[in-house]
Each structure stands twice: as structure tokens, then as C-alpha cells.
Protein backbone atom coordinates (compact mmCIF):
# COMPACT_ATOMS: atom_id res chain seq x y z
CA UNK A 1 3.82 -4.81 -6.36
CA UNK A 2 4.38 -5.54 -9.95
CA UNK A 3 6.26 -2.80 -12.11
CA UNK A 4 4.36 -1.33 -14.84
CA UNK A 5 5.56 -2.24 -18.15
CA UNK A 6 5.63 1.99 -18.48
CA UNK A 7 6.87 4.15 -15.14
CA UNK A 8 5.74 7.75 -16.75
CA UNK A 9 8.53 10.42 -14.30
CA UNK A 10 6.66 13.70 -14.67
CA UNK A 11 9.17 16.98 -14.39
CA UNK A 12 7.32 19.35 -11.74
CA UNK A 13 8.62 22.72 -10.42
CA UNK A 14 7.93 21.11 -6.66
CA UNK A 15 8.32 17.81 -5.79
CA UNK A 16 6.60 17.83 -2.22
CA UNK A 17 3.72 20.58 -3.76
CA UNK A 18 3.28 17.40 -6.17
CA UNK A 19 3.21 14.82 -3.67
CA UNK A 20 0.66 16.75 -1.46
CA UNK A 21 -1.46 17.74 -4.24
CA UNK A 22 -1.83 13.77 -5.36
CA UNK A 23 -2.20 12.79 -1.98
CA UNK A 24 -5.20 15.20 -1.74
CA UNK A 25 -6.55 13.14 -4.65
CA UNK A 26 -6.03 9.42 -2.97
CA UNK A 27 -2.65 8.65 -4.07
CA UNK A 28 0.04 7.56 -1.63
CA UNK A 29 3.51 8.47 -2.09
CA UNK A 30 6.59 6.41 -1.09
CA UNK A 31 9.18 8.16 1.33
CA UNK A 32 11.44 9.72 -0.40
CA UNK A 33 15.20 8.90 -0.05
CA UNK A 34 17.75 10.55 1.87
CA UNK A 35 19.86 12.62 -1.29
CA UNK A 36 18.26 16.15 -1.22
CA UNK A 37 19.44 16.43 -4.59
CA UNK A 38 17.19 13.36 -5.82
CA UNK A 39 13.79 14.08 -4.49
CA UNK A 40 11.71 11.60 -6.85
CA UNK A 41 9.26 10.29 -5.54
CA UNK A 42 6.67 7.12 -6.57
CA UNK A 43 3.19 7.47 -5.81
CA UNK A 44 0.87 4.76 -5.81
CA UNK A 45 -2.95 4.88 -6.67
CA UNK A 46 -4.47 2.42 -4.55
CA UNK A 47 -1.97 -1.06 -4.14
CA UNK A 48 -0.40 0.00 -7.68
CA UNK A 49 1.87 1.97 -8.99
CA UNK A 50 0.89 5.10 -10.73
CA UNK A 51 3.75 7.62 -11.39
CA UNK A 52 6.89 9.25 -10.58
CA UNK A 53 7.30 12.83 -9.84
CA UNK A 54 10.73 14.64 -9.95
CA UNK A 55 11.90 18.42 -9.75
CA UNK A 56 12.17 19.60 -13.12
CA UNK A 57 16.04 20.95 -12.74
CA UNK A 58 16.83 17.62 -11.22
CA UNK A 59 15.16 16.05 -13.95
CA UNK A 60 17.10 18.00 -16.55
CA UNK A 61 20.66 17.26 -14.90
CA UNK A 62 19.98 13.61 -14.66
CA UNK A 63 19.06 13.07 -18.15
CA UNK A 64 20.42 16.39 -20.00
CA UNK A 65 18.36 15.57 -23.51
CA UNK A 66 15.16 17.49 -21.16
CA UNK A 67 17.04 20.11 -20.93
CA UNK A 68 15.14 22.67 -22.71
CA UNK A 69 12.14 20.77 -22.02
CA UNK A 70 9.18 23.21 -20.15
CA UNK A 71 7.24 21.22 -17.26
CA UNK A 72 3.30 19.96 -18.71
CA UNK A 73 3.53 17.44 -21.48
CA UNK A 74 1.25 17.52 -24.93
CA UNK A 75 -0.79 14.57 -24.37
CA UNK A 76 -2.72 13.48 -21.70
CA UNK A 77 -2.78 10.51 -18.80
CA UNK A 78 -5.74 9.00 -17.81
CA UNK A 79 -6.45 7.68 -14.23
CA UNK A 80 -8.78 4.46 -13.95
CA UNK A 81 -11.02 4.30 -10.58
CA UNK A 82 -13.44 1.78 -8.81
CA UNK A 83 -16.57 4.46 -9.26
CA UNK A 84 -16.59 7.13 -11.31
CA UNK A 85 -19.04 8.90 -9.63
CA UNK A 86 -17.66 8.75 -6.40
CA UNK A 87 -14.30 9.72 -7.05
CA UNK A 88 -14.96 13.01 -9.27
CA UNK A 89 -17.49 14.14 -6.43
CA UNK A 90 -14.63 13.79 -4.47
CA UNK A 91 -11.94 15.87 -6.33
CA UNK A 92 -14.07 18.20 -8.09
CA UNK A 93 -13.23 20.73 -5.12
CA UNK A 94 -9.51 20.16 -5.07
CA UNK A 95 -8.65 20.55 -9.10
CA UNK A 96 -9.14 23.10 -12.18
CA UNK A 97 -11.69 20.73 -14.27
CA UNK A 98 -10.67 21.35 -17.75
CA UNK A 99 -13.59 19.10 -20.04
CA UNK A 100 -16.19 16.84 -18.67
CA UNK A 101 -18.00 14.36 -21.28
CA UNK A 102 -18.21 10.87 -22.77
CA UNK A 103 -16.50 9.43 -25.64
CA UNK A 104 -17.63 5.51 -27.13
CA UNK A 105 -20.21 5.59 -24.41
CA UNK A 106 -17.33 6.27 -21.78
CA UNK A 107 -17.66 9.08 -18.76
CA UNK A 108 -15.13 11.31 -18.76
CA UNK A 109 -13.50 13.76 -16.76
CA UNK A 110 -10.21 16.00 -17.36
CA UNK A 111 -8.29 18.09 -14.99
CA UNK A 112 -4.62 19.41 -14.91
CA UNK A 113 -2.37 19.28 -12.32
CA UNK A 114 -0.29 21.93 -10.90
CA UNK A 115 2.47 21.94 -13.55
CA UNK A 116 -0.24 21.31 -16.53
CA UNK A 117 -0.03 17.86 -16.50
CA UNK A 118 -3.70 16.61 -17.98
CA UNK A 119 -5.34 13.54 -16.26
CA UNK A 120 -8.57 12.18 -17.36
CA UNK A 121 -10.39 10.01 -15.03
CA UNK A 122 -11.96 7.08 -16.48
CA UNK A 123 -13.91 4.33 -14.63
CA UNK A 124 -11.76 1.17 -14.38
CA UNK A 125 -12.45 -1.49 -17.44
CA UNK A 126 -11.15 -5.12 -18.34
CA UNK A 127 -9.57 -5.20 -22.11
């Protein structure tokens, strides 16, 4: 697997509430290691890598500028599937749908995780 030229690490309150909640969705996340006081985790989205997701206090003593910093981000990810169709049918059930729509002719669909973390899905594209 080929690094990403960005790795976003998202601060969540649980780690393993994370991981289960994206693996609900179709992500895969590697095993963790064997420090219980560094519980990232990397969780793949098909063969690639997607994110990182670490417990917020760990977060905070690793790098200590986060700090003050509150879990949920201002901004937004977006996710980039196969079908479209299929794949919102398929999470609709499991997530709090926060907008639905198009943009440029594009379907869109947001939802936010369980520490406010917004993901749009977008069908996959060539640049």
C-alpha cells in the first residue's frame, strides 16, 4: 500500500467506538499495537488507506499544541466510492445524514460521525 501524500489522525473520545462504527461503514481497521496508552489505529477503505483514529487525551499528550483542541473539526472529509448509489443505501441506516444534494452536477451525501467529524460521500472520479 502506498502512503497518502496526507494521513488525516482524527482525535475521537473512543478509539474502538470509532473503529466499530467505520467498520459498520466498510472500512477495515489495522490491529492495533500492544501500548494501551497508544491506541491509534489506521483504517483502510477498500485496499487504501483512509485515516487514522486516536483517543483525543492521547492525542493531546502526544502532540501538546491540541491541547485545548475539542474533538469534530470545521471542515469536512469526503469519502470517494465505486457506486454511489449502492453505498449510501447501504449506510443510510447506520449514520445521522446531515445534507443530501449535488453540487457541479456531482451527488452528494453528508453525514457526521460519532465525534462530529463530517464525511461527504462522493462517487469515485479521475482528475
Amino acid at each position: 500500500m502506498k502512503a497518502p501524500a496526507i494521513a488525516p489522525c482524527l482525535g475521537v473520545k473512543d478509539t474502538q467506538a470509532s473503529v466499530d462504527f467505520y467498520e459498520k461503514l466498510g472500512f477495515t481497521a489495522l490491529p492495533a499495537g500492544d501500548d494501551p496508552n497508544d491506541d491509534i489505529r489506521s483504517l483502510l477503505f477498500g485496499e487504501d488507506f483512509a485515516l487514522m483514529v486516536y483517543r483525543d487525551q492521547h492525542l493531546r499528550d502526544w502532540l501538546p499544541v491540541l491541547k485545548d483542541g475539542a474533538p469534530g473539526a470545521f471542515g469536512m472529509f469526503y469519502l470517494a466510492v465505486d457506486d454511489f448509489d449502492t453505498y449510501v443505501a447501504k449506510i443510510r441506516p447506520l449514520v445521522n445524514a446531515t445534507k443530501e444534494g449535488t453540487h457541479s452536477g456531482q451527488r452528494l451525501f453528508y453525514f457526521t460521525d460519532l465525534d462530529g467529524y463530517v464525511i461527504g460521500v462522493v462517487q469515485k472520479q479521475e482528475w
